[in-house]
Protein backbone atom coordinates (compact mmCIF):
# COMPACT_ATOMS: atom_id res chain seq x y z
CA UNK A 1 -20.66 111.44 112.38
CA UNK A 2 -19.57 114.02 114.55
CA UNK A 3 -15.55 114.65 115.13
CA UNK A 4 -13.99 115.17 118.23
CA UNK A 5 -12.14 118.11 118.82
CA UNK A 6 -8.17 117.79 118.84
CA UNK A 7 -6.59 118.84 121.96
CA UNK A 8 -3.58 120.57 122.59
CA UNK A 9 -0.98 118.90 125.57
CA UNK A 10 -0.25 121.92 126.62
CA UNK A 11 -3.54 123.84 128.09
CA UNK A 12 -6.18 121.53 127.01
CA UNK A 13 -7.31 123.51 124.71
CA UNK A 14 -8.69 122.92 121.18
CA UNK A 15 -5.81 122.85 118.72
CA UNK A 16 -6.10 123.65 115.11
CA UNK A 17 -3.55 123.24 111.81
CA UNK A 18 -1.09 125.95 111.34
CA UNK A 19 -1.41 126.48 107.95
CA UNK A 20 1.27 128.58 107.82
CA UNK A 21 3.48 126.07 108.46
CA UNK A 22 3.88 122.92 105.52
CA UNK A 23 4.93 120.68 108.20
CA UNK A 24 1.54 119.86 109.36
CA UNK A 25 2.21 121.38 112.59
CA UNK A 26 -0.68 122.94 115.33
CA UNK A 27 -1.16 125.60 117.56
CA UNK A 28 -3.04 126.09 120.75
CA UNK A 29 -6.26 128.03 120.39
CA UNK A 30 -5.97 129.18 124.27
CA UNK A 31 -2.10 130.58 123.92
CA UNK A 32 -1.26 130.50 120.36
CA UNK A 33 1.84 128.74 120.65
CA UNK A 34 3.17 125.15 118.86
CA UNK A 35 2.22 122.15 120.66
CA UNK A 36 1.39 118.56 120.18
CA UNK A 37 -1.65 117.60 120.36
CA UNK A 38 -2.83 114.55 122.31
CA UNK A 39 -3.04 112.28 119.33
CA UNK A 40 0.12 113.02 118.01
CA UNK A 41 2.31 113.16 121.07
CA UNK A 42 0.35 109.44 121.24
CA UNK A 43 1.22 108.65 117.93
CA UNK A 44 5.31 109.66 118.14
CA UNK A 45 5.21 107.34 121.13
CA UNK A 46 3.83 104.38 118.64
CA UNK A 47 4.27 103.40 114.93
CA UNK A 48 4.61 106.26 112.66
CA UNK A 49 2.35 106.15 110.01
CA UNK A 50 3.46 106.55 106.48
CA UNK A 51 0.41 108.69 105.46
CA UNK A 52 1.38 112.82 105.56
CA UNK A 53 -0.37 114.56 107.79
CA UNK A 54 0.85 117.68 105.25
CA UNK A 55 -1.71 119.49 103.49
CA UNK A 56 -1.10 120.60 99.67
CA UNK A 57 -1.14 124.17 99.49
CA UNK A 58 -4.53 125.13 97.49
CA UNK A 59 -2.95 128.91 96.40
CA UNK A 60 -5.64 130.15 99.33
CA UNK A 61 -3.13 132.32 101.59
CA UNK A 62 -2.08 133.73 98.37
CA UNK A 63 -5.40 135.06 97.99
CA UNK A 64 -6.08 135.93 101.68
CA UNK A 65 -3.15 138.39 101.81
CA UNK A 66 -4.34 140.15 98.62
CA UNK A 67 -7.70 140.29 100.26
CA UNK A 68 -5.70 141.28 103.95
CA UNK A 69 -3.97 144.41 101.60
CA UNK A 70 -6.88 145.26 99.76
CA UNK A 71 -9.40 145.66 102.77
CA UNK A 72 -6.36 147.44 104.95
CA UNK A 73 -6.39 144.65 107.78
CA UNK A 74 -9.80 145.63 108.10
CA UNK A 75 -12.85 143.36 108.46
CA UNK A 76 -15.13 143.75 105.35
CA UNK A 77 -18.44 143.01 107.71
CA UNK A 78 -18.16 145.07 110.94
CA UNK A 79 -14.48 146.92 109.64
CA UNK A 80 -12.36 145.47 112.72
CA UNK A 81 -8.89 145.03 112.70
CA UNK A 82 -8.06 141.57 111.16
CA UNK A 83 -5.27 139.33 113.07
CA UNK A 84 -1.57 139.65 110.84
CA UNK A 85 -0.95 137.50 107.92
CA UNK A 86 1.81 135.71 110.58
CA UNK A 87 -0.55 134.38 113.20
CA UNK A 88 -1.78 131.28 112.88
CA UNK A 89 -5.33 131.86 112.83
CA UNK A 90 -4.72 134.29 110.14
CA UNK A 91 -6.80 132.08 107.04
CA UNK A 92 -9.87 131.56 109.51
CA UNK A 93 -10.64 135.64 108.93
CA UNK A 94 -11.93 134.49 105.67
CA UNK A 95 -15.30 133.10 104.02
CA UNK A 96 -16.12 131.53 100.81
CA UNK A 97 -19.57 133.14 100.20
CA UNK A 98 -20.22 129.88 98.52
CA UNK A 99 -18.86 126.66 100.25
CA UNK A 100 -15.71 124.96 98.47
CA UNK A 101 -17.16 121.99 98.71
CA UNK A 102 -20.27 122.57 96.15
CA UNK A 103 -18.31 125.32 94.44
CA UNK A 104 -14.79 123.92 93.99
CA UNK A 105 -14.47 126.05 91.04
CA UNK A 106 -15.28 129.77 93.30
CA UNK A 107 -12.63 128.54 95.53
CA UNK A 108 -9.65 131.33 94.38
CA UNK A 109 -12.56 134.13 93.37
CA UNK A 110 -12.21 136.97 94.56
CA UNK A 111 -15.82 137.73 94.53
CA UNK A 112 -16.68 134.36 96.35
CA UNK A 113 -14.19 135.69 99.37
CA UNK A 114 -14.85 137.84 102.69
CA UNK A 115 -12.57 139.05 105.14
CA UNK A 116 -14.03 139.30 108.54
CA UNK A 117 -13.20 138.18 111.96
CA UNK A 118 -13.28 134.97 112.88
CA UNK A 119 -17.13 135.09 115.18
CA UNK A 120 -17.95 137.01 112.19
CA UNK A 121 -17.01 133.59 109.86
CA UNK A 122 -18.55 130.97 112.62
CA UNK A 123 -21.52 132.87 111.85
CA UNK A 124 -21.41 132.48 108.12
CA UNK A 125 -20.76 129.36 108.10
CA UNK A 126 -23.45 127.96 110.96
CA UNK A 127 -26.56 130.13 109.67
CA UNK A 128 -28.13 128.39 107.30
CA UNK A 129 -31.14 130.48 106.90
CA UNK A 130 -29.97 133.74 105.94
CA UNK A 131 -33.20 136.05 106.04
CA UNK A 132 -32.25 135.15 110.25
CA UNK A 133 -28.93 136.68 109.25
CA UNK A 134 -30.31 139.96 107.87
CA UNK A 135 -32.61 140.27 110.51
CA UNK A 136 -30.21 139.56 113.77
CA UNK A 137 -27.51 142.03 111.70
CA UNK A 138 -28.80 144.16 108.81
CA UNK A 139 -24.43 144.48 108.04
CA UNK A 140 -24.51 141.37 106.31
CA UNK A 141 -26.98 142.81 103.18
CA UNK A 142 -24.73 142.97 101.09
CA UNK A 143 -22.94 139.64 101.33
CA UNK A 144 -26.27 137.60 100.96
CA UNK A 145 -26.57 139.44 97.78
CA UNK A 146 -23.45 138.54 96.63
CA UNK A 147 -24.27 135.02 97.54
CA UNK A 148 -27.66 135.17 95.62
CA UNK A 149 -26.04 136.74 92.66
CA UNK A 150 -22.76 134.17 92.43
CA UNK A 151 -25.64 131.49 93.05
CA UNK A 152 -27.30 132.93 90.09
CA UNK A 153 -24.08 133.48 88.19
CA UNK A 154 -22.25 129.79 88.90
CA UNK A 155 -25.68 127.81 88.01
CA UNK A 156 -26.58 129.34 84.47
CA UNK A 157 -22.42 129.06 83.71
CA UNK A 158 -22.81 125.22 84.52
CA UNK A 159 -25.44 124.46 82.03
């Protein structure tokens, strides 16, 4: 089922979660600045629903500034300058090497964590076949071999 993007009321833009904020608030993509989005300017205008849109913190952005210090604001693929720890789109500069949602137990590893910039994660994250990877950008070598090895490493730990 595929989702449909939320949209911000204030450029029609795509709006994401500010997880910087606890109060499940969202920026605009397009300007970076707070907004409602379409659903939920809807929503205050209706019922209020007694479910939290709040999301629990997972100890994530703890990690991502560590990582943020460690690399020098740099990206660890192409060695860019990384957006500030304040901006909103600050967590979407890192990758799990190996998804959360197969791996929930890599999720705070170190290892299992890349800064880059945020094309630089889309890419990750939408090539499945990674000897395409090496061969459109030879830079990511050494993070398919890290994915091979904590592969390697989680699946003989599990049995």
């Amino acid at each position: 089922m595929k989702r449909t993007p939320t949209i911000s009321s204030c450029c029609e833009a795509k709006a994401k979660m500010d997880m910087t904020q606890d109060d499940g608030s969202y920026f605009c993509t397009k300007c970076g600045k707070g907004c409602l989005t379409k659903d939920h300017a809807k929503h205050l205008r209706t019922t209020r629903s007694t479910l939290s849109n709040v999301r629990k913190p997972t100890g994530e952005l703890v990690l991502f500034r560590e990582i943020y210090l460690e690399c020098k604001g740099r990206s660890e693929v192409s060695g860019l300058p990384l957006l500030p720890p304040s901006h909103p789109m600050f967590h979407w500069q890192f990758s799990h090497i190996l998804p959360n949602g197969h791996y929930p137990r890599l999720r705070l590893v170190r290892e299992n964590t890349v800064a880059c910039l945020i094309a630089e994660h889309e890419d990750w994250e939408r090539v499945k076949d990674r000897d395409r990877l090496l061969k459109k950008e030879g830079r990511w070598k050494p993070f398919v071999e890290r994915e091979e090895r904590a592969r390697l490493k989680y699946n003989t730990e599990a049995q």
